[in-house]
C-alpha atoms as a PDB file:
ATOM      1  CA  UNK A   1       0.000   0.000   0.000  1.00  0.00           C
ATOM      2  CA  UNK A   2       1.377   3.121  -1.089  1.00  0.00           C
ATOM      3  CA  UNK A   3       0.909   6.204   1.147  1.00  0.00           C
ATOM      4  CA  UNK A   4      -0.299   9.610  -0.948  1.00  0.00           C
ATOM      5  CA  UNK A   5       2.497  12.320  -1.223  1.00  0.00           C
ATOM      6  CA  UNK A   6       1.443  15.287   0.323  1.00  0.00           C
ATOM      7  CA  UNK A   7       2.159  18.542  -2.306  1.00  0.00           C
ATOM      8  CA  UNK A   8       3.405  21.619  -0.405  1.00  0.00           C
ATOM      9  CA  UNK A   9       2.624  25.532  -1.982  1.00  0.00           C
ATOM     10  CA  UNK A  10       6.150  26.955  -2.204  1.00  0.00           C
ATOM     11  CA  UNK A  11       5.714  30.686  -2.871  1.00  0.00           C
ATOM     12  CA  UNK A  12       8.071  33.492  -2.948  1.00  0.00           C
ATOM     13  CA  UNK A  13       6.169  36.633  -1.928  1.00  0.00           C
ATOM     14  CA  UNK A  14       7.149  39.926  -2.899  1.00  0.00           C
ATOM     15  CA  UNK A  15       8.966  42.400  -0.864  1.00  0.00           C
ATOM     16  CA  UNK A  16       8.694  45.769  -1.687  1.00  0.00           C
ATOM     17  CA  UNK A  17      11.486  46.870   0.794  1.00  0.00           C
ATOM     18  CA  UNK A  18      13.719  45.280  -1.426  1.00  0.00           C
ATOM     19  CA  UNK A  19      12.102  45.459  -4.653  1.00  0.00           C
ATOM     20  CA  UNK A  20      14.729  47.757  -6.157  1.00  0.00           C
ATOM     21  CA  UNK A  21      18.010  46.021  -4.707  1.00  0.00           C
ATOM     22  CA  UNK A  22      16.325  43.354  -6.779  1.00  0.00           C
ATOM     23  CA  UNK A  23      16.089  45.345  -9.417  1.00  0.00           C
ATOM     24  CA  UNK A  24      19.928  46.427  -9.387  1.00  0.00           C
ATOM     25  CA  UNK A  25      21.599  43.302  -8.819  1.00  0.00           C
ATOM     26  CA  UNK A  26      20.469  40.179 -10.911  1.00  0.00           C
ATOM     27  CA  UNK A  27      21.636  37.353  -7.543  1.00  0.00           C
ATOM     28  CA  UNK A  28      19.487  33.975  -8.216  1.00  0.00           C
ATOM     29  CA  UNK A  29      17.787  34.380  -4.787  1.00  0.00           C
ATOM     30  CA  UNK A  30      14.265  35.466  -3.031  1.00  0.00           C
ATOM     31  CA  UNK A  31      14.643  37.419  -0.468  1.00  0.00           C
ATOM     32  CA  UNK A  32      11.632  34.921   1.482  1.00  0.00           C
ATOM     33  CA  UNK A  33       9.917  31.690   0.267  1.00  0.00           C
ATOM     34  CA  UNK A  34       6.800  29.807   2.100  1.00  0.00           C
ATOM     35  CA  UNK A  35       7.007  26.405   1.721  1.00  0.00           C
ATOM     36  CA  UNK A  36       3.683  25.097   3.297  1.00  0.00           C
ATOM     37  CA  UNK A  37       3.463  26.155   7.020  1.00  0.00           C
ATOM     38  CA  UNK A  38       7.392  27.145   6.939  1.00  0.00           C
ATOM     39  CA  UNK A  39       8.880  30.357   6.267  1.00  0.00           C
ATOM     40  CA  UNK A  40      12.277  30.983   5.245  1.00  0.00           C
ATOM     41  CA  UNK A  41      14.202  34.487   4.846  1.00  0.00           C
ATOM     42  CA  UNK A  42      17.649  34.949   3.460  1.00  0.00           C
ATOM     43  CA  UNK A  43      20.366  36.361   4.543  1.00  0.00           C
ATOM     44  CA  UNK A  44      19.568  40.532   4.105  1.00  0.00           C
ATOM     45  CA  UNK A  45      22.167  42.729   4.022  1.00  0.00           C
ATOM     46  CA  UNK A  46      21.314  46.710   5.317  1.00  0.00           C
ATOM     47  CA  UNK A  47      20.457  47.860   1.304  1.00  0.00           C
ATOM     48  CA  UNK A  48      18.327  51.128   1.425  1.00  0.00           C
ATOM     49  CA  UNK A  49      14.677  50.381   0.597  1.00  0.00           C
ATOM     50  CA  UNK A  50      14.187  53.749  -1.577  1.00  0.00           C
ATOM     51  CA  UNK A  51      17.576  53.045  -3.530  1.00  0.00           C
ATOM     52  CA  UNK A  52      18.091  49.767  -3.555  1.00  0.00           C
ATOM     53  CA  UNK A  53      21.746  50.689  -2.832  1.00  0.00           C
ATOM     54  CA  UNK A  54      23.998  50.177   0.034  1.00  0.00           C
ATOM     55  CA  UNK A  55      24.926  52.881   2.596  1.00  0.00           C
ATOM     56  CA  UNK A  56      28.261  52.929   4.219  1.00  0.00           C
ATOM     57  CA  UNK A  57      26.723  53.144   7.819  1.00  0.00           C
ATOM     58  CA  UNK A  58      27.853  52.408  11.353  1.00  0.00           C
ATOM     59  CA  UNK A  59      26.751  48.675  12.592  1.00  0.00           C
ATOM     60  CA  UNK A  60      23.999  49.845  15.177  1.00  0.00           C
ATOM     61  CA  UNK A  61      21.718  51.234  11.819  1.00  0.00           C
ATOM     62  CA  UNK A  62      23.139  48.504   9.468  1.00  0.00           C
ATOM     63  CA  UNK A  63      21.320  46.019  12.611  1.00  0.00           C
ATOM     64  CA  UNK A  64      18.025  48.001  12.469  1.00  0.00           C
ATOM     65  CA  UNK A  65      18.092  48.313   8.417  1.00  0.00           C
ATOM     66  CA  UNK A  66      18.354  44.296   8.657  1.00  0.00           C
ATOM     67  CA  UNK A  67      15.927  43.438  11.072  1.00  0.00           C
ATOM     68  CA  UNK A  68      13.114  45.812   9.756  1.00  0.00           C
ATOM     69  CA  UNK A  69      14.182  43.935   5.902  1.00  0.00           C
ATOM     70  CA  UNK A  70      13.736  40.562   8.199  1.00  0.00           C
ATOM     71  CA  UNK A  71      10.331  41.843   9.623  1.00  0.00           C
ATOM     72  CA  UNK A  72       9.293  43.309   6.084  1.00  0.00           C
ATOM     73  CA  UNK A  73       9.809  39.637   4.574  1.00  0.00           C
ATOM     74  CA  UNK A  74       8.198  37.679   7.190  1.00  0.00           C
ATOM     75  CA  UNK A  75       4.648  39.962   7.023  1.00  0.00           C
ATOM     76  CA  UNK A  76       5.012  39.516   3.365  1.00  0.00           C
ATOM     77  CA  UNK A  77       4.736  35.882   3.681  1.00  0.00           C
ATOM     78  CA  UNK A  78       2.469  35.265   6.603  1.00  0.00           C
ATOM     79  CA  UNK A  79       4.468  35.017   9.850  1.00  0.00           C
ATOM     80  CA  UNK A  80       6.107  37.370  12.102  1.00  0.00           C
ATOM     81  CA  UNK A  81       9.185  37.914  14.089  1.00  0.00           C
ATOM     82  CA  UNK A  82       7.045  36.406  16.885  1.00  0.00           C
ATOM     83  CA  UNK A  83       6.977  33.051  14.797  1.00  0.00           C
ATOM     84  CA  UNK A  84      10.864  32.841  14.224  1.00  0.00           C
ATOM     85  CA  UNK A  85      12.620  29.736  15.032  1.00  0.00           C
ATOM     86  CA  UNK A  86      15.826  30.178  14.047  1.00  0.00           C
ATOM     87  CA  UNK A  87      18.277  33.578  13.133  1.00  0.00           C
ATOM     88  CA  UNK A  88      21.931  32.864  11.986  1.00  0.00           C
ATOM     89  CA  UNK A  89      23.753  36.639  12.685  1.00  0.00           C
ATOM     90  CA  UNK A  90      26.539  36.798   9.997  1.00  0.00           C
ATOM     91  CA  UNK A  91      28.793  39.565  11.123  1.00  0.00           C
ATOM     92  CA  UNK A  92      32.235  40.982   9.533  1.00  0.00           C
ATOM     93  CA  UNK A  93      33.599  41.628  12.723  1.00  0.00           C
ATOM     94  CA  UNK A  94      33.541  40.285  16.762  1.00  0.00           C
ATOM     95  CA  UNK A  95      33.665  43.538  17.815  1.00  0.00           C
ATOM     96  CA  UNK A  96      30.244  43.628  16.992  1.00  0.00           C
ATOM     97  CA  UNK A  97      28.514  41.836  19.189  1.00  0.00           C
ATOM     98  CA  UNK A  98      27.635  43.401  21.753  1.00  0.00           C
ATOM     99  CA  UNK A  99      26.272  46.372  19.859  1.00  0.00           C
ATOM    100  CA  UNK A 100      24.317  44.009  17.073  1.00  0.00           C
ATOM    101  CA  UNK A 101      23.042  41.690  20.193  1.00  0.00           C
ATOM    102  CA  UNK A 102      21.334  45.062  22.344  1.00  0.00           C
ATOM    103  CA  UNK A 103      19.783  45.811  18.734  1.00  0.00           C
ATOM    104  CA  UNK A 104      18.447  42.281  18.421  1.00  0.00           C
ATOM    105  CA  UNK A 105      17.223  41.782  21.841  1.00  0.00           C
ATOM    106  CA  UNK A 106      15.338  45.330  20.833  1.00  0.00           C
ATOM    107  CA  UNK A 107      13.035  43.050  18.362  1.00  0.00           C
ATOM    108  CA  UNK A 108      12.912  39.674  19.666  1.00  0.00           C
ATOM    109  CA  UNK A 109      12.165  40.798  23.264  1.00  0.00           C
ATOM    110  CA  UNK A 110       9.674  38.312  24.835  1.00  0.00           C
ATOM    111  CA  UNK A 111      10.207  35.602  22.210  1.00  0.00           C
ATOM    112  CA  UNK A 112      13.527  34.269  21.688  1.00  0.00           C
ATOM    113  CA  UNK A 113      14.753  32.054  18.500  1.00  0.00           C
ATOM    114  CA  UNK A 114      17.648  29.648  18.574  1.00  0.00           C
ATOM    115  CA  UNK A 115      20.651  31.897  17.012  1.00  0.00           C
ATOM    116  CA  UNK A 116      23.510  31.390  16.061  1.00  0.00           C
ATOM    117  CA  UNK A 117      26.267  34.352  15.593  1.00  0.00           C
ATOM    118  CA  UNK A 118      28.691  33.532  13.045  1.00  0.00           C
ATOM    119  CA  UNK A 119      31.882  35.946  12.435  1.00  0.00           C
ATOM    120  CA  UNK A 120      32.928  35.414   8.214  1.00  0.00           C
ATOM    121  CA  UNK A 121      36.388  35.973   6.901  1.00  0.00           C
ATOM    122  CA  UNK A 122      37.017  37.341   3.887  1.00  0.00           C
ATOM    123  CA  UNK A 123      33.396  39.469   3.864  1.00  0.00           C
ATOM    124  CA  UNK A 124      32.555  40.305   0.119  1.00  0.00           C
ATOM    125  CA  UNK A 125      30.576  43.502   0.256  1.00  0.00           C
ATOM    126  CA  UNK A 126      30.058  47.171   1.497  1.00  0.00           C
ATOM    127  CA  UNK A 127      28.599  46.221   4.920  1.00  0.00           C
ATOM    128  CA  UNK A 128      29.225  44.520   8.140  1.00  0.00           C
ATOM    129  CA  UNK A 129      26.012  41.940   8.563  1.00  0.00           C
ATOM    130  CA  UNK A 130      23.204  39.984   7.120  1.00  0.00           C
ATOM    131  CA  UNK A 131      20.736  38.028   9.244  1.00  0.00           C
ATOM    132  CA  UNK A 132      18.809  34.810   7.755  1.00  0.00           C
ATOM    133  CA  UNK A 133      15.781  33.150   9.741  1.00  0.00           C
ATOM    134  CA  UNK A 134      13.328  30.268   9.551  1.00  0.00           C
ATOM    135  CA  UNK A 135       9.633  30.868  10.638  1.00  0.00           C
ATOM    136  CA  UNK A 136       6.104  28.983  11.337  1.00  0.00           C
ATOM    137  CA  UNK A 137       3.370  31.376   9.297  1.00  0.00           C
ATOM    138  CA  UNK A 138       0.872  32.137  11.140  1.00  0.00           C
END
């Protein structure tokens, strides 16, 4: 007897927060999918919603550009940072973390996802960080 395979949706809502870094740089990535009940966002790097560009800024607003990208992409697919499970930090720098973690704890302040804080040699653009997640929808 042969059990029926269950079909998930997979869906890759738009963003419009990032709509024109899309635009600018043709990377073979979504910014979020859905699969079914799960949500996953990728890594976002501090780009500047109007431009599309990146600003050279200091780490406490490239945190805050992130996370509101983060938040942005979750609402666009159903969940909400409430519904996170699971943030990997990817930081240029160790020097960082105290300032990035007081930024973080600003967002995810009653709930708190597993997270994992990863410092990356050799970083290949004009910023310091880029947070990924996974999430339940709602």
């Amino acid at each position: 007897m042969t059990t029926p395979t269950a079909r998930v949706e997979i869906s890759s809502p738009s963003v419009p927060a990032l709509a024109k870094f899309a635009a600018r740089n043709s990377v073979p990535v979504s910014p979020v999918v859905r699969a079914g009940d799960w949500v996953y966002v990728s890594g976002l790097p501090p780009v500047n919603p109007e431009t599309g560009a990146y600003d050279i800024l200091p780490i406490d607003q490239q945190t805050r550009r992130v996370l509101e990208h983060l938040k942005a992409c979750l609402e666009a697919a159903g969940s909400a940072l409430d519904r996170v499970v699971k943030c990997t930090v990817y930081c240029s720098n160790p020097a960082y973390f105290a300032t990035v973690n007081a930024i973080y704890a600003e967002y995810f302040v009653d709930h708190k996802p597993a997270r994992v804080f990863l410092c990356t040699a050799g970083w290949f653009g004009p910023f310091d960080i880029e947070i990924d997640c996974v999430a339940l929808a709602k």
